[in-house]
C-alpha atoms as a PDB file:
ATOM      1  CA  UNK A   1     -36.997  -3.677   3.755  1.00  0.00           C
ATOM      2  CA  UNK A   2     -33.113  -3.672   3.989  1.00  0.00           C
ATOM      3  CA  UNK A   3     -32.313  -0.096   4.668  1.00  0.00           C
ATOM      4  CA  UNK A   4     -29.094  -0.745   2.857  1.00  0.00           C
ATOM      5  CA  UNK A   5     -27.734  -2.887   0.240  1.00  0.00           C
ATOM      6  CA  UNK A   6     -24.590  -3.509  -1.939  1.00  0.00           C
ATOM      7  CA  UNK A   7     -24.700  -5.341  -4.788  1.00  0.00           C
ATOM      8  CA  UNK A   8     -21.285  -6.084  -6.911  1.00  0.00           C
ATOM      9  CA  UNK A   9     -19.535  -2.640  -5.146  1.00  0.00           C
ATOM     10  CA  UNK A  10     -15.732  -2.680  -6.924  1.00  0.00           C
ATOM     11  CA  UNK A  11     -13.363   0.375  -6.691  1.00  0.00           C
ATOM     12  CA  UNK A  12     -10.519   0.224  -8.875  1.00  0.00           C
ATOM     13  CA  UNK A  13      -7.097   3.029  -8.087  1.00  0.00           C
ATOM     14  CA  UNK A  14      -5.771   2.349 -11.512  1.00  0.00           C
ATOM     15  CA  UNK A  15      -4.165  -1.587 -10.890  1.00  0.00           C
ATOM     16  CA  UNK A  16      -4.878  -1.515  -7.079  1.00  0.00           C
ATOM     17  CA  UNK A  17      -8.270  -3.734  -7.032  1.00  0.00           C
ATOM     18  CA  UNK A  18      -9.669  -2.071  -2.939  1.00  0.00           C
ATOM     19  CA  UNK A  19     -12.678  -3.578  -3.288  1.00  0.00           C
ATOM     20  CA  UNK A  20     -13.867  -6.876  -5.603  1.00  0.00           C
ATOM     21  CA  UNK A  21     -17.783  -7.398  -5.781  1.00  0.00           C
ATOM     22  CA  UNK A  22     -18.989  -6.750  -2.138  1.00  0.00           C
ATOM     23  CA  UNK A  23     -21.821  -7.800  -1.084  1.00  0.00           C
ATOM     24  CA  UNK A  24     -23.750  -6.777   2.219  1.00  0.00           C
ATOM     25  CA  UNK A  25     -27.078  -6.226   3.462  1.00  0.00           C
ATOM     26  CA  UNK A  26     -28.085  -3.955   6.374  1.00  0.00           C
ATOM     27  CA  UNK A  27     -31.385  -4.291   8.582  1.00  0.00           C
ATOM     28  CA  UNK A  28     -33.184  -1.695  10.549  1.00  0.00           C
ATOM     29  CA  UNK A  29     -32.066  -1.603  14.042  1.00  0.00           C
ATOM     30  CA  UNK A  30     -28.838  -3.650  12.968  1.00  0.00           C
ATOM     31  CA  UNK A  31     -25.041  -3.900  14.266  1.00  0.00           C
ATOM     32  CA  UNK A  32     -23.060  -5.150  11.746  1.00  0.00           C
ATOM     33  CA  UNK A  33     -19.382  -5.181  12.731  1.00  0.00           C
ATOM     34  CA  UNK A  34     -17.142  -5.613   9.717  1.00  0.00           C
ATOM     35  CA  UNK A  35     -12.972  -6.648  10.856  1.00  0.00           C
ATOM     36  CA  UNK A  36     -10.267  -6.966   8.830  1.00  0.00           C
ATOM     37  CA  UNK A  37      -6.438  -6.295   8.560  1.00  0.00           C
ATOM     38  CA  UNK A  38      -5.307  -3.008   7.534  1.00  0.00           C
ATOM     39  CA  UNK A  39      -5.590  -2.435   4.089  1.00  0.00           C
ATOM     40  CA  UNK A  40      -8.169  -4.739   3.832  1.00  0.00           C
ATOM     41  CA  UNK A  41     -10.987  -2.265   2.344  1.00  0.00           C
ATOM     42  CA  UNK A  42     -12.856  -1.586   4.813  1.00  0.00           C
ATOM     43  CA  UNK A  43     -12.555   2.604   5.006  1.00  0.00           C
ATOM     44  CA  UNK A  44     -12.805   2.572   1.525  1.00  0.00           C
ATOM     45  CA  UNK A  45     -16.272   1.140   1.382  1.00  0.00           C
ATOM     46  CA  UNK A  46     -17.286   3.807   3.770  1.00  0.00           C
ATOM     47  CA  UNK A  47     -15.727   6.393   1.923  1.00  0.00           C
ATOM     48  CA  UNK A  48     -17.927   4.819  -1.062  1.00  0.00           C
ATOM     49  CA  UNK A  49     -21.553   4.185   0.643  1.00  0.00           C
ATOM     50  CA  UNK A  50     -20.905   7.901   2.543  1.00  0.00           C
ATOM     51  CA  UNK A  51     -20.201   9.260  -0.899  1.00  0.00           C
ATOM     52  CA  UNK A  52     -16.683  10.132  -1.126  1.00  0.00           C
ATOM     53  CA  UNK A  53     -15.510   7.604  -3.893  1.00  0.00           C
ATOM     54  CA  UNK A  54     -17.848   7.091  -6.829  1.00  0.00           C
ATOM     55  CA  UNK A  55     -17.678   2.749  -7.141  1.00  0.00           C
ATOM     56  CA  UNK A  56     -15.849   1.734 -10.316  1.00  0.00           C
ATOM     57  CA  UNK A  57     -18.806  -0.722 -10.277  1.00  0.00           C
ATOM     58  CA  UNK A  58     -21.658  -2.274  -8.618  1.00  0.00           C
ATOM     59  CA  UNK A  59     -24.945  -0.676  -6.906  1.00  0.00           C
ATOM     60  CA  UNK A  60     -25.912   1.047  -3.966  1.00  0.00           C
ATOM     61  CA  UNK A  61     -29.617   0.828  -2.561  1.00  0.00           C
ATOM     62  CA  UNK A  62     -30.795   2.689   0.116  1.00  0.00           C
ATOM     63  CA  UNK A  63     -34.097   1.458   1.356  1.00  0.00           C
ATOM     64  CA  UNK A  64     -34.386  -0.501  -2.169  1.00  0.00           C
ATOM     65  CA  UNK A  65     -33.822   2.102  -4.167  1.00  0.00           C
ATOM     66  CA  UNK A  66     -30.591   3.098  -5.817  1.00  0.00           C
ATOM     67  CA  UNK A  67     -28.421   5.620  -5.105  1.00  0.00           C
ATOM     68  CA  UNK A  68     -25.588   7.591  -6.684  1.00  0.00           C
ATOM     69  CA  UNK A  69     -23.713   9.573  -4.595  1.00  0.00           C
ATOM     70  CA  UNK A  70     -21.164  12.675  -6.380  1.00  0.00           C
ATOM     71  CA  UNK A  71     -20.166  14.142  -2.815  1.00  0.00           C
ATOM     72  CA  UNK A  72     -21.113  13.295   0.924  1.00  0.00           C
ATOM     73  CA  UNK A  73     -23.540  15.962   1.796  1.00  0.00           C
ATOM     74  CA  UNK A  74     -25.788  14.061  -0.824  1.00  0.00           C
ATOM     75  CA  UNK A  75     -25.149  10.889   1.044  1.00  0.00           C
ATOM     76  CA  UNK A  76     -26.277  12.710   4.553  1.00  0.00           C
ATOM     77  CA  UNK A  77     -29.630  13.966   2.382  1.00  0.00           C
ATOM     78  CA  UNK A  78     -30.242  10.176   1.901  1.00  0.00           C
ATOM     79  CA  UNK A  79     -29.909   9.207   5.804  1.00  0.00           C
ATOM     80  CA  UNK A  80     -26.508   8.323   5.748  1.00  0.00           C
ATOM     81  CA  UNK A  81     -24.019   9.302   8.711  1.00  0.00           C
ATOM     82  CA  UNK A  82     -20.667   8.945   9.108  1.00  0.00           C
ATOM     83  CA  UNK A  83     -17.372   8.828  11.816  1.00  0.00           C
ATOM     84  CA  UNK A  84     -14.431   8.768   9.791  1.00  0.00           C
ATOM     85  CA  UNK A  85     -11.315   7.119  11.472  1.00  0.00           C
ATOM     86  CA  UNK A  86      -9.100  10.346  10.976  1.00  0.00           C
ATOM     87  CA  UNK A  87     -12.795  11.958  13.276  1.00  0.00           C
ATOM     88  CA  UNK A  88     -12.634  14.736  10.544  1.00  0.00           C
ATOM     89  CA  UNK A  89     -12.677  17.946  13.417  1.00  0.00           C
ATOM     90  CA  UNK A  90     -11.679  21.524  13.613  1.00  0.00           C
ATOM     91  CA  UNK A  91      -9.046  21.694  16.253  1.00  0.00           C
ATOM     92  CA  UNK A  92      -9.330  25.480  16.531  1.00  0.00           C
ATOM     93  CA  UNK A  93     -13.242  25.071  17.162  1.00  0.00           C
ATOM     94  CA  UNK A  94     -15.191  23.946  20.241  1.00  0.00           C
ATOM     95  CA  UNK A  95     -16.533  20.854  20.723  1.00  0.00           C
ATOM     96  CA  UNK A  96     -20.194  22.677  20.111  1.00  0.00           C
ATOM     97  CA  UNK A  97     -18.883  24.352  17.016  1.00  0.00           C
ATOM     98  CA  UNK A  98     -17.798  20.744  15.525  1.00  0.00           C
ATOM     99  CA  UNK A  99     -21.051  19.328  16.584  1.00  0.00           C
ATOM    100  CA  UNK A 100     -22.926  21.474  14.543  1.00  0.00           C
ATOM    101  CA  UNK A 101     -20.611  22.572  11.839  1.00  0.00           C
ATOM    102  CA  UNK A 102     -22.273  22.482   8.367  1.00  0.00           C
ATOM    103  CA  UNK A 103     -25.596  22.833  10.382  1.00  0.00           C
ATOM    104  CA  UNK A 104     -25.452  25.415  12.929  1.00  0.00           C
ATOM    105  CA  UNK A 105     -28.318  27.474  14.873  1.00  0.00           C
ATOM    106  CA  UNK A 106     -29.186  30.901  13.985  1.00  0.00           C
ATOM    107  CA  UNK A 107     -31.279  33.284  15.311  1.00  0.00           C
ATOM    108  CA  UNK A 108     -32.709  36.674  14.004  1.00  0.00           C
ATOM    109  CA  UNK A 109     -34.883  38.138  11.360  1.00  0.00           C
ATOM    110  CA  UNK A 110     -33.952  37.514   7.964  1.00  0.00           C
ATOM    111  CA  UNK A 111     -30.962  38.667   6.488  1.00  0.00           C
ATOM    112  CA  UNK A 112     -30.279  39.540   9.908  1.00  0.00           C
ATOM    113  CA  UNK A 113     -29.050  36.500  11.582  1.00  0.00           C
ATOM    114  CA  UNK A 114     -26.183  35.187  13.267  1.00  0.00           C
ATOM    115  CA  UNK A 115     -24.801  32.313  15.043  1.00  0.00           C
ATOM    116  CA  UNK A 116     -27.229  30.936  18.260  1.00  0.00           C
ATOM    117  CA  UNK A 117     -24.152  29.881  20.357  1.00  0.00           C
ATOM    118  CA  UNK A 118     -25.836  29.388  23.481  1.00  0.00           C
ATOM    119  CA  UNK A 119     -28.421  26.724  22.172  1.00  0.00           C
ATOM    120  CA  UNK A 120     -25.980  24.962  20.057  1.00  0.00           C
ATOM    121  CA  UNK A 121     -23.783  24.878  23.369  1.00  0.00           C
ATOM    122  CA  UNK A 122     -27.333  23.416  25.478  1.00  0.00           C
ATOM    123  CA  UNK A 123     -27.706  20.522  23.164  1.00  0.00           C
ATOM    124  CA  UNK A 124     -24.589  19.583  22.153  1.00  0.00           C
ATOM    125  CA  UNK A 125     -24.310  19.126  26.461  1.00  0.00           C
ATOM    126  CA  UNK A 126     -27.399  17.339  26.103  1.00  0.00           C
ATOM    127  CA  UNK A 127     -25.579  14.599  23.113  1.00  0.00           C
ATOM    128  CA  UNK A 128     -22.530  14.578  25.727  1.00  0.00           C
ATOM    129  CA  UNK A 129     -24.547  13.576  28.735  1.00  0.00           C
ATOM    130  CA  UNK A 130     -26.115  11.210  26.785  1.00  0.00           C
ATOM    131  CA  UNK A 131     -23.135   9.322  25.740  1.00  0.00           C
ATOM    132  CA  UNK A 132     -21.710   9.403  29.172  1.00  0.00           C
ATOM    133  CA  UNK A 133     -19.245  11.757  27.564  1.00  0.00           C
ATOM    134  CA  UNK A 134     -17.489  14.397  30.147  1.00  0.00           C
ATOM    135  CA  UNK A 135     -16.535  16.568  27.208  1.00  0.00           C
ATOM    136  CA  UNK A 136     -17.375  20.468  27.624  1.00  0.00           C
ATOM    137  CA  UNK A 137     -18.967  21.771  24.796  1.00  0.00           C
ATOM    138  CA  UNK A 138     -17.041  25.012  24.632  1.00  0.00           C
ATOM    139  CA  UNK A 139     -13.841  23.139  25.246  1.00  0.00           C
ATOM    140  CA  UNK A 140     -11.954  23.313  22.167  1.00  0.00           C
ATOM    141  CA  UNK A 141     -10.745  20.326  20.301  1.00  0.00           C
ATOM    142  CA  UNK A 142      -7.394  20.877  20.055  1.00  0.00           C
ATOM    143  CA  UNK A 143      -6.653  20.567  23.867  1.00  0.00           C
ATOM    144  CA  UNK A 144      -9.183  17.600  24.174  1.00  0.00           C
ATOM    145  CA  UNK A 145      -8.043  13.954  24.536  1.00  0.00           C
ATOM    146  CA  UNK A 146      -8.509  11.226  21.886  1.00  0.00           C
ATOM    147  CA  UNK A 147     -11.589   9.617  24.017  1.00  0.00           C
ATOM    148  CA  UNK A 148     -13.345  13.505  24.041  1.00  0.00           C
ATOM    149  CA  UNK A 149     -12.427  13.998  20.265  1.00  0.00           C
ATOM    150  CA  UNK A 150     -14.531  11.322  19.822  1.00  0.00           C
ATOM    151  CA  UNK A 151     -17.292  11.773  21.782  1.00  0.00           C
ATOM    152  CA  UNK A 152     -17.673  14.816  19.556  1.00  0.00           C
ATOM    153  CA  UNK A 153     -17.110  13.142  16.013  1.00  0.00           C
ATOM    154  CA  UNK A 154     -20.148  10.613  17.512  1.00  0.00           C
ATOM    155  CA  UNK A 155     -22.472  13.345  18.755  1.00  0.00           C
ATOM    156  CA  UNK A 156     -22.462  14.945  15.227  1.00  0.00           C
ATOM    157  CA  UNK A 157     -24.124  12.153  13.900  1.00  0.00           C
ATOM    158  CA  UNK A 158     -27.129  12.353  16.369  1.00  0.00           C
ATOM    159  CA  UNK A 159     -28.103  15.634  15.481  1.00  0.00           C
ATOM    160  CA  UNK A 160     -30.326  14.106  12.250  1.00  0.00           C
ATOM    161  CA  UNK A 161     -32.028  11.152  12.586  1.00  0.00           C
ATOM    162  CA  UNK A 162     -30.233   9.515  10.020  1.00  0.00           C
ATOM    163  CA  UNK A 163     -30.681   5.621   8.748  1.00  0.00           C
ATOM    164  CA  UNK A 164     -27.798   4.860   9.173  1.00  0.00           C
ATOM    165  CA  UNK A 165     -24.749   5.117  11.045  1.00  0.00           C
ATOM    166  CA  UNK A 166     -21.367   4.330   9.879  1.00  0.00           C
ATOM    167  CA  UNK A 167     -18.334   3.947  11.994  1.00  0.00           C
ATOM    168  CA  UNK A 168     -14.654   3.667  11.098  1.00  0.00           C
ATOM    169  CA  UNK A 169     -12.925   2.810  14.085  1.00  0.00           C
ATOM    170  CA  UNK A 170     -14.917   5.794  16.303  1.00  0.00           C
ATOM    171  CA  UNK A 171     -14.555   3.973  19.432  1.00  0.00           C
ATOM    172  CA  UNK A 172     -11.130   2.929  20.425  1.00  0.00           C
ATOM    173  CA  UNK A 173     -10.249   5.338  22.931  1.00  0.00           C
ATOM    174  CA  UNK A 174     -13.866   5.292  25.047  1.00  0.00           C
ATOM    175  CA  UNK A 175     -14.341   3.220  27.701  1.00  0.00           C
ATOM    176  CA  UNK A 176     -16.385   0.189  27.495  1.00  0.00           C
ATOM    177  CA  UNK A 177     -19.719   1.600  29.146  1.00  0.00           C
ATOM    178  CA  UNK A 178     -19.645   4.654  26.458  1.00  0.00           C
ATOM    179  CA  UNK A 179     -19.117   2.119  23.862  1.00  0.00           C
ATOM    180  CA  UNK A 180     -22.311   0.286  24.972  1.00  0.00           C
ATOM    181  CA  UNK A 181     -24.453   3.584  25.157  1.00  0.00           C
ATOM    182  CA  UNK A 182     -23.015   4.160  21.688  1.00  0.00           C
ATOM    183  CA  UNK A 183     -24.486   0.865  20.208  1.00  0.00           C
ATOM    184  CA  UNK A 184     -27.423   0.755  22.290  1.00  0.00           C
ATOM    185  CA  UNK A 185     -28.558   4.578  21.370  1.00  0.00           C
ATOM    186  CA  UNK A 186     -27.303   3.737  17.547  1.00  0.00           C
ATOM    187  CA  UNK A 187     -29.865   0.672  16.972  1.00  0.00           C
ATOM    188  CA  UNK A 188     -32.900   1.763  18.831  1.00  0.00           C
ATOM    189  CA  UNK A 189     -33.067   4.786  16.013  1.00  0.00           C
ATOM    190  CA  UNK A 190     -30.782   3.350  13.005  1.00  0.00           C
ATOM    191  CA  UNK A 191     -28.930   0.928  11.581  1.00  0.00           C
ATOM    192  CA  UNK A 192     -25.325   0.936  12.437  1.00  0.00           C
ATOM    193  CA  UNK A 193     -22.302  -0.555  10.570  1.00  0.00           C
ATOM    194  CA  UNK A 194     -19.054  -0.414  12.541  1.00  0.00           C
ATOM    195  CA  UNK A 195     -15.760  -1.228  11.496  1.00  0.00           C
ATOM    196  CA  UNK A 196     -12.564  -2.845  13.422  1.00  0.00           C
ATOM    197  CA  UNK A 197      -8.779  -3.370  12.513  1.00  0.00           C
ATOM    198  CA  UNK A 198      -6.491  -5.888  13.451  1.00  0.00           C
ATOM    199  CA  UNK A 199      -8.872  -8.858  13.122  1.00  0.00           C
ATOM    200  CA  UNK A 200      -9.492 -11.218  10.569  1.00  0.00           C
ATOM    201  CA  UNK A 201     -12.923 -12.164  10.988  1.00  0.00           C
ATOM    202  CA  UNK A 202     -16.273 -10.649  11.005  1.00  0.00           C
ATOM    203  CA  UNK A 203     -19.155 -10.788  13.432  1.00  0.00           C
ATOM    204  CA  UNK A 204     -22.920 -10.038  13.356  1.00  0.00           C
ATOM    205  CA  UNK A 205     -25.013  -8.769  16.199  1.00  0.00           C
ATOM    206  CA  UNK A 206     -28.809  -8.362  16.191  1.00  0.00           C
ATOM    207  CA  UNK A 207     -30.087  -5.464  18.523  1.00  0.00           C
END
């Protein structure tokens, strides 16, 4: 079973037409790279599938079943990840504090609780390591470089174990062996749909 499909997926800004009946199909354990010229579509049918723009028409399925989406946090519910092109980060945060923002640790007894700093700090390290990353997790953001910003962006999707992963752009300033532990780690637990400016073709890879 596809774990996601678009069928007919238009969105309309008044006469500007961003996306005309898209079709695409997404496997289990698939990298599908979708290129195109800027201003082609392509972060707008993120923005759609991760729930930010409601499609002016066509359907969403998400393991064959459909799926409307009002905000993104009901998108992430349904398995859905995202790394927006812009990284969407707190530069006055750490890079632990972004990790795990919407979705941090606590500790305590309850109504007594606060924030578990330490063992959000432990695994984001852990995400790091694992994406040959040498971002700090208590760094903050705002002095980090554009490779390290996203390093952190990526690690906040591997908190979950979502369905799917979808990229806009997330790796152009990480070296080529980070970008293979990124696609190798993103289709042995989801499907992964990555997107790439500047070229007007698209390619299909099979993990």
């Amino acid at each position: 079973m596809s774990v996601l499909e678009l069928q007919g997926i238009s969105k309309h800004f008044g006469a500007i037409h961003a996306l005309n009946e898209v079709d695409l199909v997404l496997e289990p354990g698939e990298v599908l790279g979708l290129m195109g010229d800027n201003g082609a579509g392509k972060t707008t049918l993120v923005r759609v599938i991760a729930g930010n723009f409601p499609p002016t028409s066509g359907e969403i399925r998400i393991e064959g079943v459909p799926v409307h989406f009002s905000k993104p946090v009901e998108a992430r519910q349904k398995g859905v990840e995202v790394v927006y092109q812009d990284l969407a980060l707190c530069n006055n945060l750490s890079a632990a504090a972004n990790v795990f923002l919407g979705r941090e640790i606590k500790k305590g007894i309850g109504p007594f609780r606060w924030l578990d700093h330490v063992a959000m700090a432990r695994r984001a390290g852990q995400l790091f390591t694992e994406l040959k990353s040498e971002t700090r997790p208590r760094d903050l953001v705002r002095q980090m470089s554009g490779g390290q910003r996203q390093a952190v962006a990526i690690a906040r999707t591997r908190l979950s174990k979502p369905k799917m992963v979808l990229m806009d752009e997330p790796t152009a300033a990480i070296s080529v062996r980070q970008v293979a532990e990124v696609h190798r780690r993103s289709s042995r637990r989801s499907a992964c749909l990555r997107l790439r400016a500047r070229v007007r073709w698209c390619c299909r890879a099979i993990a």
